[in-house]
Protein backbone atom coordinates (compact mmCIF):
# COMPACT_ATOMS: atom_id res chain seq x y z
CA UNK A 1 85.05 133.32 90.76
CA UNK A 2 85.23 130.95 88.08
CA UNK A 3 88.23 128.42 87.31
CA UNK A 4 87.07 128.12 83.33
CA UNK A 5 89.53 130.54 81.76
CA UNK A 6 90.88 129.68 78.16
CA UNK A 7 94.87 129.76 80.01
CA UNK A 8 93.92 126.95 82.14
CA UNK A 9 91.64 124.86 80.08
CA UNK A 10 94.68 125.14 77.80
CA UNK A 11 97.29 123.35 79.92
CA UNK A 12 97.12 119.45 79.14
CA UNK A 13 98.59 118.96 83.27
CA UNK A 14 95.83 120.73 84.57
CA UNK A 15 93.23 119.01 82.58
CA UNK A 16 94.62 115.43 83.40
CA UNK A 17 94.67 116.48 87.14
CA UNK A 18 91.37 117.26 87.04
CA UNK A 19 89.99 114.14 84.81
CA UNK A 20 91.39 112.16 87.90
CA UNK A 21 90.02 114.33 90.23
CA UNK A 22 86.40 113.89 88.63
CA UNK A 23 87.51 109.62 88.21
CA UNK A 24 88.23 109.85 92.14
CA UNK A 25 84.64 111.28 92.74
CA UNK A 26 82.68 109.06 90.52
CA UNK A 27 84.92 105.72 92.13
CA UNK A 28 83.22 107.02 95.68
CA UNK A 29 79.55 107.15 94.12
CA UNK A 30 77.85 103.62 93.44
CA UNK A 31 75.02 105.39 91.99
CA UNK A 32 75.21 107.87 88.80
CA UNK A 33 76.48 111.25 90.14
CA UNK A 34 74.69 114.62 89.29
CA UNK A 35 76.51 117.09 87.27
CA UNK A 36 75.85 119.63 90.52
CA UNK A 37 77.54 117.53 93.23
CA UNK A 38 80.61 116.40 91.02
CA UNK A 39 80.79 119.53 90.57
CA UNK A 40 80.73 120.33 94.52
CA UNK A 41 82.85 117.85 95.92
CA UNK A 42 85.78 118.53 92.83
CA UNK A 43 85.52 122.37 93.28
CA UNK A 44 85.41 122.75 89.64
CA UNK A 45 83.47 125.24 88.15
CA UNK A 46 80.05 123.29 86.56
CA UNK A 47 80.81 123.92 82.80
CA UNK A 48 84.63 123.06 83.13
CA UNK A 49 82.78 119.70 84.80
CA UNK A 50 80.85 119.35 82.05
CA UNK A 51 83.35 119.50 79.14
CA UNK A 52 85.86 117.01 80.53
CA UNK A 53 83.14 114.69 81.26
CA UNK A 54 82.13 114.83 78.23
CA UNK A 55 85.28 114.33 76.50
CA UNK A 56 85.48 111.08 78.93
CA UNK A 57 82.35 109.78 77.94
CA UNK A 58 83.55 109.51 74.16
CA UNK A 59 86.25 108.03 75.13
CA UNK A 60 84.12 105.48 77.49
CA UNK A 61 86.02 106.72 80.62
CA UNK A 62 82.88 107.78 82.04
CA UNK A 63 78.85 107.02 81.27
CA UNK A 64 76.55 109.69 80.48
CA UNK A 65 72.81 108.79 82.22
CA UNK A 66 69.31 110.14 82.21
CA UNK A 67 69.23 113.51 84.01
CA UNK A 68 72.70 114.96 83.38
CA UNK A 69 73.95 112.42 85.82
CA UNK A 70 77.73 110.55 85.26
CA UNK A 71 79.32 107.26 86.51
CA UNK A 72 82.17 105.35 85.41
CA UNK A 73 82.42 103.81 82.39
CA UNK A 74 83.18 100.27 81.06
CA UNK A 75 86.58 101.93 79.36
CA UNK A 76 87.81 101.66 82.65
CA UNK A 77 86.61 97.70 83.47
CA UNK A 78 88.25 96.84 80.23
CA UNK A 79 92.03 98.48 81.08
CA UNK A 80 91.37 97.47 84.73
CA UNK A 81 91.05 93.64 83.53
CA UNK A 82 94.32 94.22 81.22
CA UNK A 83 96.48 95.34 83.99
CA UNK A 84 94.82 92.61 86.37
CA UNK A 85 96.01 89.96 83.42
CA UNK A 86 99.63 91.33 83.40
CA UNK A 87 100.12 91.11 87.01
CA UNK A 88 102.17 88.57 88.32
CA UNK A 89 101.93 87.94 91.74
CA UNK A 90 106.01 87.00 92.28
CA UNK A 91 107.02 89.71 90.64
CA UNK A 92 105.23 92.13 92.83
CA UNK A 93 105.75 91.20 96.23
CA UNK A 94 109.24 91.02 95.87
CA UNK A 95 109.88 93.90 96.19
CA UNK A 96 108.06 93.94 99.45
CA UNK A 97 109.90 90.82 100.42
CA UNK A 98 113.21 92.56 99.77
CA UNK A 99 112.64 95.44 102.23
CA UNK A 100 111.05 93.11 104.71
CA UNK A 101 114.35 90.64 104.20
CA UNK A 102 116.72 93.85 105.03
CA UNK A 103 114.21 94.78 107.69
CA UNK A 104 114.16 91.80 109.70
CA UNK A 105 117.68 89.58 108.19
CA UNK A 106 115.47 87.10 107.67
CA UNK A 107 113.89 84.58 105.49
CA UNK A 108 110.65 85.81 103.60
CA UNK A 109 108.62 83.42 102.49
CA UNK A 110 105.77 83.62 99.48
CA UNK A 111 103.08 80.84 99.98
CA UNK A 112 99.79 80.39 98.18
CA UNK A 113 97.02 77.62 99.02
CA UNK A 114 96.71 74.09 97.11
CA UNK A 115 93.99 72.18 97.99
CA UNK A 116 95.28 71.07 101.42
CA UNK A 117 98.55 72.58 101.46
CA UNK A 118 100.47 75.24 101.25
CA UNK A 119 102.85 75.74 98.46
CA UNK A 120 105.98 77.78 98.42
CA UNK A 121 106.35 80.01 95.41
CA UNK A 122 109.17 82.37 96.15
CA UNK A 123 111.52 82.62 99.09
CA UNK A 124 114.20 85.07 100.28
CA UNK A 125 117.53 83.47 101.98
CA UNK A 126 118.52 84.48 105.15
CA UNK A 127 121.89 83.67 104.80
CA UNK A 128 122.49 84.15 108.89
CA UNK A 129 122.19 80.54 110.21
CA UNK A 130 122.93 77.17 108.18
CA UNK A 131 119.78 75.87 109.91
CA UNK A 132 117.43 74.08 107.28
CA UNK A 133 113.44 76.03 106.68
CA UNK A 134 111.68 73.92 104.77
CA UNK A 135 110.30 77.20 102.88
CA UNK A 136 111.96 76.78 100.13
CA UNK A 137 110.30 77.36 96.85
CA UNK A 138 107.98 74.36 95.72
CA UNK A 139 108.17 72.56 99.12
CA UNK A 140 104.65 71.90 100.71
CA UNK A 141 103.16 71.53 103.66
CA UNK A 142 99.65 71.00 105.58
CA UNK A 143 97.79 74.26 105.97
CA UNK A 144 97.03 73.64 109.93
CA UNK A 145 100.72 73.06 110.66
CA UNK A 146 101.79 76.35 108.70
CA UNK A 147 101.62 80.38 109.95
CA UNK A 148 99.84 80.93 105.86
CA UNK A 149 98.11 77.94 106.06
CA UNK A 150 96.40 79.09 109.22
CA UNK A 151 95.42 82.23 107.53
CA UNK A 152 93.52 80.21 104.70
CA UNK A 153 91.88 78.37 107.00
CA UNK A 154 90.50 81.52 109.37
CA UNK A 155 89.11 82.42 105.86
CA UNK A 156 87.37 79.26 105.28
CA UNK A 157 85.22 79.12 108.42
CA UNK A 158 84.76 76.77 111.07
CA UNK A 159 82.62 74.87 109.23
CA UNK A 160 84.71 74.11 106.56
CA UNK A 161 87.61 73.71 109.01
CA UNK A 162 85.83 70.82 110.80
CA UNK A 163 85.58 69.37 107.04
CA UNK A 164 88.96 69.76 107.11
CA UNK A 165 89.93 68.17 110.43
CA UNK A 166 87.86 65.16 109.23
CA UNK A 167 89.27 64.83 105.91
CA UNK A 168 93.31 65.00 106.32
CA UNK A 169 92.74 63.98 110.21
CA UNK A 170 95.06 66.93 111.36
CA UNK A 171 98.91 65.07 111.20
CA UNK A 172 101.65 66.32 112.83
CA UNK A 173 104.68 67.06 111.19
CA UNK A 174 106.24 67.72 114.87
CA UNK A 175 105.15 67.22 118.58
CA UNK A 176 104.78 70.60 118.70
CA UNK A 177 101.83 70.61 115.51
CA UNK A 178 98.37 70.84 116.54
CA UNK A 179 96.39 67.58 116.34
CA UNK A 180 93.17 68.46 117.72
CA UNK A 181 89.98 70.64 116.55
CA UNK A 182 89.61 71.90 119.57
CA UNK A 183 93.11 73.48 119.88
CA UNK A 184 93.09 74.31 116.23
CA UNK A 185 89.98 76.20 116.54
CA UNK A 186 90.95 78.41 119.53
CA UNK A 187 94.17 78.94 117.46
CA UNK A 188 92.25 80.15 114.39
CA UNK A 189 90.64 82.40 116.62
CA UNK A 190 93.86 84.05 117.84
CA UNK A 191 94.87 84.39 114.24
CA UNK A 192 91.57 86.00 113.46
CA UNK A 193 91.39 88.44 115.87
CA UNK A 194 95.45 89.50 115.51
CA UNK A 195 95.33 89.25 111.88
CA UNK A 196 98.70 87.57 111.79
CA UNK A 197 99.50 83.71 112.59
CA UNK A 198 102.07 81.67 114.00
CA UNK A 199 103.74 78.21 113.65
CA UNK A 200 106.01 77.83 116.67
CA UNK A 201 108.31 74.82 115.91
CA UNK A 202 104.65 73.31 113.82
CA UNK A 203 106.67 72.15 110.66
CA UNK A 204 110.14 71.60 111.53
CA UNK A 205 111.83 71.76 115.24
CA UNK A 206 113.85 74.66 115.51
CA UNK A 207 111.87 76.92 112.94
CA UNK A 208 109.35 79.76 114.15
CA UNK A 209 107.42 81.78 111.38
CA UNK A 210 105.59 84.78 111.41
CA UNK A 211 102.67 84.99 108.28
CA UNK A 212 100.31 88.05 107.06
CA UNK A 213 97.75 87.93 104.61
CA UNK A 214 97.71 88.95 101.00
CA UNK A 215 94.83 90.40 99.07
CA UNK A 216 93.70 90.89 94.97
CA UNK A 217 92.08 93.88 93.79
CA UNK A 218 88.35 91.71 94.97
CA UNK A 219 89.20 91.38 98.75
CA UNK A 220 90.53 87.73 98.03
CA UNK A 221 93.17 85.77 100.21
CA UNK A 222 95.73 84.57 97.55
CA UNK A 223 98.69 84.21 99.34
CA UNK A 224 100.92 84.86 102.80
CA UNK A 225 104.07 86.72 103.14
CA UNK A 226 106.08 84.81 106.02
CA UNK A 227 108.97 85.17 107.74
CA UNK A 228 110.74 82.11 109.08
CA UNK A 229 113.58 82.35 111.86
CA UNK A 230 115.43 79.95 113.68
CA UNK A 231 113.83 79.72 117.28
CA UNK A 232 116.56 81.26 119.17
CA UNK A 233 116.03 84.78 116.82
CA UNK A 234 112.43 84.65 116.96
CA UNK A 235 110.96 87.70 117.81
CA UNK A 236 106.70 88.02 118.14
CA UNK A 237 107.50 91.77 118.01
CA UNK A 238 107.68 92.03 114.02
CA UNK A 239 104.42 91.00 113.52
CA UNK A 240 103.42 94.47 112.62
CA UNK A 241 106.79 94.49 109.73
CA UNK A 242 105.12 91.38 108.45
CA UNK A 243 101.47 92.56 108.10
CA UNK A 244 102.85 95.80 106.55
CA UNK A 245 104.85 94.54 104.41
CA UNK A 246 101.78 92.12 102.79
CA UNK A 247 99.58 95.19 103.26
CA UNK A 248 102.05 96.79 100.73
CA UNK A 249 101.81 93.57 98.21
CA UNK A 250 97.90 94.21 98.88
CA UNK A 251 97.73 97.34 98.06
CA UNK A 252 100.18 96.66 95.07
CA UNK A 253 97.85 94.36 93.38
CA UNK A 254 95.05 96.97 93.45
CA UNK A 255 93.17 95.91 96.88
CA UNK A 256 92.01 99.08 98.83
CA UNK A 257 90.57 98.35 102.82
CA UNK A 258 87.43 99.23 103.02
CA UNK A 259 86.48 100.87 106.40
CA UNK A 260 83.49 100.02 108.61
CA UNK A 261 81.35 103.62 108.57
């Protein structure tokens, strides 16, 4: 039975449903779709298919090819690089960084990579202990001695890690930072295969922080949301708040997973 009926093609809802129905289908196609299978996998009737699409393809929305066949349309690059532009990276994790705070009564930290260290560009206070973190926004600190600094470095390789070990020599900010290659290595491994790191008393004695990664909209590592607790609160067991929590960021600044098929 056919969904084209002059009531339906009428209502503007409908229509927009079904212009991101046939945007969803084309994002899952690298290569120019055929009028048939859109068609298929939205369940809309072939001419209704047809119409919108074309009415998207004026508008640039969507690319008209040889053969009938659709794609997406540079419309959509072109508002994608806008929002990307007006984006600011503080601005949207906090609100990740709230929940996370209430979650945990915590400190949540925001650091990004410079060079060599790790810089802190937004913090939440815990407000629970008048022990000092060093987190606070602006300070800085070597990237092998912090939980988000560890997390650039997994990303590097252990090539570039080496390079790394060679040029800053690996100092410790406390006995408890690690020193060596050898150590630092197996601890990047850890961090790699958990996808979460730790520094355990590695900046400052008495502090114990818990860092996730935190993707763009191109699979980039840009920053790590942290939490950092006075030893006597730590707890290993929020890991998983901490990873959701930048998964949300992630997923706020347009990066989707992509699954191993």
């Amino acid at each position: 039975m056919s969904t084209n009926t002059p009531t339906e093609t009428k209502n503007p809802i409908q229509v927009v449903e079904r212009m991101m129905k046939l945007l969803d289908v084309l994002a899952r196609h690298p290569d120019p779709a055929a009028l048939k299978q859109i068609a298929q996998e939205t369940g809309l009737h072939p001419s209704t298919a047809h119409r919108i699409l074309s009415a998207m393809a004026q508008s640039g929305f969507v690319e008209r090819g040889e053969g009938g066949t659709y794609r997406l349309g540079i419309r959509l690059l072109e508002l994608g690089s806008l929002v990307k532009s007006r984006i600011s990276l503080r601005e949207t994790a906090m609100p990740a960084m709230l929940k996370l705070h209430a979650a945990t009564g915590e400190s949540v930290n925001l650091g990004i990579r410079d060079g060599d260290e790790i810089v802190y560009v937004e913090r939440t206070s815990s407000g629970r202990s008048a022990v000092r973190v060093v987190h606070i926004v602006g300070a800085r600190a070597p990237l092998h001695t912090t939980a988000t600094g560890k997390l650039f470095l997994v990303e590097d390789g252990m090539d570039r890690v080496r390079e790394y070990g060679r040029r800053t020599g690996l100092p410790g900010s406390t006995p408890a930072s690690i020193t060596e290659i050898g150590a630092l290595e197996k601890e990047l491994d850890k961090v790699r295969r958990h996808g979460v790191a730790f520094d355990l008393e590695e900046v400052e004695i008495g502090v114990r922080c818990i860092a996730a990664g935190v993707r763009d909209d191109s699979g980039e590592l840009i920053a790590g949301l942290s939490v950092s607790t006075p030893s006597e609160r730590f707890n290993p067991d929020r890991a998983p708040l901490v990873r959701e929590a930048a998964d949300e960021i992630s997923r706020a600044l347009g990066y989707v997973r992509r699954t191993a098929r």
